[in-house]
Protein backbone atom coordinates (compact mmCIF):
# COMPACT_ATOMS: atom_id res chain seq x y z
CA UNK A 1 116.85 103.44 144.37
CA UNK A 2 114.68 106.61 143.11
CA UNK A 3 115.54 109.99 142.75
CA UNK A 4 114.49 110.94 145.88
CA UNK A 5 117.31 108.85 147.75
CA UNK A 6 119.74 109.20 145.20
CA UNK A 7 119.40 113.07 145.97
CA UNK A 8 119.94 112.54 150.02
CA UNK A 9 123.00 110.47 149.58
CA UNK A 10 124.50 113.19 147.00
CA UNK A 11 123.79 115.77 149.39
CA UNK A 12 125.28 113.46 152.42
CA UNK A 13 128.37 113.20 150.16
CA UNK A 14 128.85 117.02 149.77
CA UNK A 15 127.16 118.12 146.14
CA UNK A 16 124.02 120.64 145.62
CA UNK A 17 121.29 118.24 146.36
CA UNK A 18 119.24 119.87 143.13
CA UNK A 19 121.96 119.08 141.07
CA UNK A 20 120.55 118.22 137.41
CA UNK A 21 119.54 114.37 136.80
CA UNK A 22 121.38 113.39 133.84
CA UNK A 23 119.77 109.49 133.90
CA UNK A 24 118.42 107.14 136.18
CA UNK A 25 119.10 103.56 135.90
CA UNK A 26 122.28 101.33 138.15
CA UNK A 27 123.19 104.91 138.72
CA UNK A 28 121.62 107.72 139.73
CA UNK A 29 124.17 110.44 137.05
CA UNK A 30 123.86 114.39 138.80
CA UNK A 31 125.46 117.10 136.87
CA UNK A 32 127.17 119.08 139.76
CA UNK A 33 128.74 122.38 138.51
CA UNK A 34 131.89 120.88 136.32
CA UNK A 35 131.85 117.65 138.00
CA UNK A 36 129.77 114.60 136.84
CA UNK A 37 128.86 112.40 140.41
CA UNK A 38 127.36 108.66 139.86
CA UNK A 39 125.27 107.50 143.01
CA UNK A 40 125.31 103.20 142.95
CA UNK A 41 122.25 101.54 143.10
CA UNK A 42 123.76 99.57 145.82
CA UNK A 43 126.41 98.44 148.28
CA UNK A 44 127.26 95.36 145.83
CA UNK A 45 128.38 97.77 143.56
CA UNK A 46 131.35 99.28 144.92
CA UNK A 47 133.84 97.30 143.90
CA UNK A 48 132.64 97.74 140.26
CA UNK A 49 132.78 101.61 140.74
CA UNK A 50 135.87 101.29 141.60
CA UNK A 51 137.15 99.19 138.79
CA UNK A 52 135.59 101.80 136.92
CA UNK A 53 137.83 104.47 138.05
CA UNK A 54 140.30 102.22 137.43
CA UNK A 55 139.70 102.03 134.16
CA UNK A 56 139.30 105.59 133.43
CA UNK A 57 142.79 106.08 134.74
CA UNK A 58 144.16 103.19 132.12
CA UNK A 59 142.33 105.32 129.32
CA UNK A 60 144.03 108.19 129.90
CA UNK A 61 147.60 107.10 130.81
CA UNK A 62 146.62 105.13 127.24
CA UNK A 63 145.60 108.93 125.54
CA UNK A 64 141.95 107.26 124.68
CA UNK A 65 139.74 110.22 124.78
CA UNK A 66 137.66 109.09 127.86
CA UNK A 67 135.74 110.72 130.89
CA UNK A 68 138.21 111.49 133.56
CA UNK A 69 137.96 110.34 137.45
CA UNK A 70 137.46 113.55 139.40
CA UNK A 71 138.48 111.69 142.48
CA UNK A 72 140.93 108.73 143.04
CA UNK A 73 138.45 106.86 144.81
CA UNK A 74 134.91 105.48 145.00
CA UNK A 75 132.96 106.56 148.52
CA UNK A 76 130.93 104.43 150.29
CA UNK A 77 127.64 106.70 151.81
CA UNK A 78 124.67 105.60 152.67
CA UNK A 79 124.81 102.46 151.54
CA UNK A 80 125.38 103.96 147.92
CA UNK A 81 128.76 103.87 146.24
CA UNK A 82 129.54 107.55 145.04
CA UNK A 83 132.25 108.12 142.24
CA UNK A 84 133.23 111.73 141.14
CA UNK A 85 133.68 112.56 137.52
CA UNK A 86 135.08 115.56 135.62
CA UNK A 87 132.21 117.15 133.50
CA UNK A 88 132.44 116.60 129.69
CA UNK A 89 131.79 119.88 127.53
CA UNK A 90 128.25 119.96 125.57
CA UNK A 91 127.73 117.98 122.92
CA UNK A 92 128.67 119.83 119.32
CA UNK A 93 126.31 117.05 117.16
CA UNK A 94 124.63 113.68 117.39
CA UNK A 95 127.19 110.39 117.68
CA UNK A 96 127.75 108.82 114.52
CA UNK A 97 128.44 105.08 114.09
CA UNK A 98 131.54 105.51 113.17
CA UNK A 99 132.52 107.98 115.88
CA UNK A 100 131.99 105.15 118.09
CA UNK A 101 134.27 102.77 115.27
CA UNK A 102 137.32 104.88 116.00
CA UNK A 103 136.99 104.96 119.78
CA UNK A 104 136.63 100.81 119.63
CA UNK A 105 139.97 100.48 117.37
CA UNK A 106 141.65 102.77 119.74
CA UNK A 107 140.30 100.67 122.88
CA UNK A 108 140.94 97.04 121.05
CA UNK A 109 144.35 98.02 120.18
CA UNK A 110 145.59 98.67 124.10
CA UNK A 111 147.66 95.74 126.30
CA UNK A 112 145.82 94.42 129.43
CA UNK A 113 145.72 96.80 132.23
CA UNK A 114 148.01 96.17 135.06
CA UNK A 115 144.40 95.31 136.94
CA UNK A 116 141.87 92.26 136.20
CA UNK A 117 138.75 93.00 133.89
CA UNK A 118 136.11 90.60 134.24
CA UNK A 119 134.54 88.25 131.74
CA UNK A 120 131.62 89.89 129.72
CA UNK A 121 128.67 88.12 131.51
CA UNK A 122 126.47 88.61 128.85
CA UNK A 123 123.56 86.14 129.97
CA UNK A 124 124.17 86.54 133.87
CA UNK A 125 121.29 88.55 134.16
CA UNK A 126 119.27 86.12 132.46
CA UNK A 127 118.16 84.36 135.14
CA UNK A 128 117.24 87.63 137.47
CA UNK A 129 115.36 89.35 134.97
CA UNK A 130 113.13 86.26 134.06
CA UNK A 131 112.58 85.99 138.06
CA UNK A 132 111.58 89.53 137.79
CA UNK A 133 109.02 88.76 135.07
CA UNK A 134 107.56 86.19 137.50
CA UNK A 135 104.01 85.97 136.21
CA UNK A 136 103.87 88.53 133.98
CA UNK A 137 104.95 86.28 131.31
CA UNK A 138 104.11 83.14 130.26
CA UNK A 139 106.12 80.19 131.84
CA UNK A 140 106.75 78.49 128.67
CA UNK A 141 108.47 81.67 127.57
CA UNK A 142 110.73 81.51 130.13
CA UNK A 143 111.82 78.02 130.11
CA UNK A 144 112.19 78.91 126.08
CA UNK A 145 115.09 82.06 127.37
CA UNK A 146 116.64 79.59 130.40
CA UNK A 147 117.35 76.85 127.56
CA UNK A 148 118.42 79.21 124.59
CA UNK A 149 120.70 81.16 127.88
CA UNK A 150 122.30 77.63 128.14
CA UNK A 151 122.60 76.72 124.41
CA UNK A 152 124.49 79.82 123.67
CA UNK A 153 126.28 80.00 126.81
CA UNK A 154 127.77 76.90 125.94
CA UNK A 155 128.30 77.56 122.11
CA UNK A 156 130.13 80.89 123.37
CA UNK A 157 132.74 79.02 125.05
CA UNK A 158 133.78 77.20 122.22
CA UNK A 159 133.93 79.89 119.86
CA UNK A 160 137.62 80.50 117.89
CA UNK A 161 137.72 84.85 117.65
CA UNK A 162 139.24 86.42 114.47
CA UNK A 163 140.15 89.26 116.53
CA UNK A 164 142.81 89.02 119.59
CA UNK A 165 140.93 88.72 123.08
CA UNK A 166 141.03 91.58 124.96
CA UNK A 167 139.77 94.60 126.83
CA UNK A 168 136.30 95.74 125.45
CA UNK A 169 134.20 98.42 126.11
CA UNK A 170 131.04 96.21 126.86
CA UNK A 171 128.16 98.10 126.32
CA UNK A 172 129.24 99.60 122.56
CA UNK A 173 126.41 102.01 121.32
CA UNK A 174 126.61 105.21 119.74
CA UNK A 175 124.83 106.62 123.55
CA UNK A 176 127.98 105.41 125.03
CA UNK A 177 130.04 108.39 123.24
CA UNK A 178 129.84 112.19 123.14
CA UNK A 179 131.09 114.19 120.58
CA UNK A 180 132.21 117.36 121.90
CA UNK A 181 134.69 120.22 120.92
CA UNK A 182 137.34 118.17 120.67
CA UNK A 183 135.70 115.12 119.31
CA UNK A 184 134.57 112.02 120.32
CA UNK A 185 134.79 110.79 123.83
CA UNK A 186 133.54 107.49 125.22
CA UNK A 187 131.66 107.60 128.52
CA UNK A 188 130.20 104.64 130.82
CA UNK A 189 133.32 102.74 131.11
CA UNK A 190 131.80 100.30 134.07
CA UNK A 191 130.84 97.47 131.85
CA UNK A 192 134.62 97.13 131.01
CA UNK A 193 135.72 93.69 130.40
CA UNK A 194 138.67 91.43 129.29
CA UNK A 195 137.09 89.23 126.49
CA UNK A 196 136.28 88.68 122.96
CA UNK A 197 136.84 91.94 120.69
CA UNK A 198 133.81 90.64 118.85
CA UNK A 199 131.15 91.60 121.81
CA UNK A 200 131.69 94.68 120.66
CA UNK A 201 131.19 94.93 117.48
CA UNK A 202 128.12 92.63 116.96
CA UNK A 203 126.51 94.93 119.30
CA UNK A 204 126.08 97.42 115.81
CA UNK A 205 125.46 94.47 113.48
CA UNK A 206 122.30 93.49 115.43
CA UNK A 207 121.26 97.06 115.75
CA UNK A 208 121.47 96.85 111.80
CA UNK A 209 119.24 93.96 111.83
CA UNK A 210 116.86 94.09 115.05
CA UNK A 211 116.12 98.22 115.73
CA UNK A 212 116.61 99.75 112.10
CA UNK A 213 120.16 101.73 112.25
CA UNK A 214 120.46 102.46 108.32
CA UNK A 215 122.76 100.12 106.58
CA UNK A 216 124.76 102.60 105.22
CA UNK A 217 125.39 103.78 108.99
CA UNK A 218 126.47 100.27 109.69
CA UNK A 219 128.85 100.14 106.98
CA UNK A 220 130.42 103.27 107.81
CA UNK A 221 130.81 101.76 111.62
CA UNK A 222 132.94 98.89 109.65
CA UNK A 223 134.38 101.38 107.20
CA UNK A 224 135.62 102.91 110.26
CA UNK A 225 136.86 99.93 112.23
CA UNK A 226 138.15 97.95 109.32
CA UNK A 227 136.08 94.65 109.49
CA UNK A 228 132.80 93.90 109.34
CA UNK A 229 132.84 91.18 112.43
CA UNK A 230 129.40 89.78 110.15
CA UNK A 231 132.58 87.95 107.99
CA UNK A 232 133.50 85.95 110.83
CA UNK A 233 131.33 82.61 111.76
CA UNK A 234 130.74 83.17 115.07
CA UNK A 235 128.84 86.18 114.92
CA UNK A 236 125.36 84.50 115.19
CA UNK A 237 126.34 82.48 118.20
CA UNK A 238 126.89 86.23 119.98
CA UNK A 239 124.16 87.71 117.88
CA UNK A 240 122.03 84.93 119.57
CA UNK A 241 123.56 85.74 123.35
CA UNK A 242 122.65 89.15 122.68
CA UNK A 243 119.62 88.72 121.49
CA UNK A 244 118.65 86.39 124.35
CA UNK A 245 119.80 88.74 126.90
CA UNK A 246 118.02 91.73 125.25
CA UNK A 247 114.74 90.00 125.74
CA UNK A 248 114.78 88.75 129.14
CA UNK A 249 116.14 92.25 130.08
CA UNK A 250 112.88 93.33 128.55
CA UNK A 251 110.67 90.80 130.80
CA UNK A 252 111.96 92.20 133.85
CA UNK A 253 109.84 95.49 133.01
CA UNK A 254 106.70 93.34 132.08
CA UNK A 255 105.36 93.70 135.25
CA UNK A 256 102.77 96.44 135.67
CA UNK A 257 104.25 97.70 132.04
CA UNK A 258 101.74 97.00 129.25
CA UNK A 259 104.06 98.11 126.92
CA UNK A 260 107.06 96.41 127.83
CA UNK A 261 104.56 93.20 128.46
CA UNK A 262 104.25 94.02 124.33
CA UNK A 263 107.33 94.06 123.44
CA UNK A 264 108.69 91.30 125.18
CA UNK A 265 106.17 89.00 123.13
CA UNK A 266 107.19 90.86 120.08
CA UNK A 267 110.81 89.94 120.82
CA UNK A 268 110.41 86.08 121.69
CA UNK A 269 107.91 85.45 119.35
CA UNK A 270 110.26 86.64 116.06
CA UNK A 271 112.58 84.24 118.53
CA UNK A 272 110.77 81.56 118.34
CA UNK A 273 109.93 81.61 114.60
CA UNK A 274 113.54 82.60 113.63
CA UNK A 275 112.29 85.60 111.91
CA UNK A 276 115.25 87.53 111.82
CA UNK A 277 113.62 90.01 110.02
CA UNK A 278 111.15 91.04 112.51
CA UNK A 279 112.39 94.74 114.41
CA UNK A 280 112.52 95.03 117.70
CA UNK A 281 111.67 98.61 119.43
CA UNK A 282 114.23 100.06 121.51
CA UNK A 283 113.17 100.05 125.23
């Protein structure tokens, strides 16, 4: 989907079709007056648009600061799933690690919804990604992601968490949250899952070690949550997931891309050596 066709179907579902792009990625995001609208990448996607409304429902009968449905329910048009939001206020400074910490205690600390939360299918894109590669990388690298998918796929499912399982946020960066007037308030709730607590928080510790976020950012991220999930022995085995996953993703843009064609290398190379040290370059 490109901007051009995510602007016809928000204009077939009743907003300004020049409505500001916010981002363009699963979801085409249009700033509409003091509503926020989200245009799916596809008909596949409803169901998760709707779980997302779901969830920002839970949040706020919960009192987690959270974006706010707009509208009870997703619309189907076009083809395109189209979920209304209410508008967030500016932004009064950059997100800090431990804005993000707070949010996450807040979030780990709730019961199960009275709806299901999926897994967190960390390497399920594996596999689609590398087939997006197709050429553009070399086979060998491939096979190398398809077996380390399986190794830690497998090594995930045995894993013993510190933390009680639960619902996570799935996707927890410091972009996910926006501190405004009243604080901070976490946004992009459709990779919401019932799972380990630790997904979450090894997200940050391999941002410490992979893209360069300043260690004493980090530790007030743990400062802030109260552990540092690096204590607990299963933290490579996700670091490792993650790290797999964050690569292939990579390879899907190789394609055409010399610079993601770069960085992929970059990424499965330090892989392959087991230099932890090497940084990877956000993409």
């Amino acid at each position: 989907m490109d901007e051009t066709r995510a602007r016809r179907v928000l204009a077939a579902a009743g907003h300004p079709a020049d409505a500001a792009l916010l981002a363009l990625g699963e979801n085409a995001v249009f700033a509409a007056g003091d509503v926020v609208v989200k245009v799916g990448r596809s008909e596949e996607l409803l169901a998760r648009a709707e779980r997302e409304l779901a969830v920002g429902r839970w949040l706020a009968t919960a009192g987690v600061p959270a974006v706010r449905p707009a509208e009870p329910g997703a619309r189907l048009v076009d083809g395109h799933p189209v979920t209304v939001w209410h508008r967030l206020p500016d932004a009064v400074r950059p997100t800090e690690p431990a804005d993000l910490a707070g949010l996450l205690r807040l979030v780990h600390a709730l019961p199960a919804p009275d709806f299901p939360l999926p897994r967190r299918e960390l390497l399920g894109g594996v596999e689609r990604w590398l087939r997006l590669a197709g050429d553009a990388i070399d086979p060998a690298d491939a096979a190398y992601l398809r077996e380390r998918r399986d190794g830690f796929a497998a090594a995930s499912a045995a894993l013993v968490p510190h933390l009680p399982p639960g619902a996570i946020h799935g996707d927890a960066l410091p972009r996910n949250v926006l501190v405004g007037p009243d604080g901070p308030v976490l946004v992009d709730l459709e990779t919401f899952s019932s799972d380990l607590r630790e997904h979450d928080l090894v997200v940050l510790a391999l941002s410490r070690d992979r893209y360069g976020l300043a260690p004493e950012a980090y530790e007030s991220f743990t400062a802030e949550y109260g552990w540092d999930v690096r204590e607990w022995a299963g933290c490579a085995v996700l670091r490792g997931a993650r790290e797999t996953a964050s690569c292939a993703w990579v390879a899907q843009h190789a394609p055409g891309n010399a610079a993601a064609r770069g960085e992929f290398e970059r990424r499965v190379g330090s892989l392959r050596e087991g230099a932890v040290d090497v940084r990877w370059r956000p993409f």
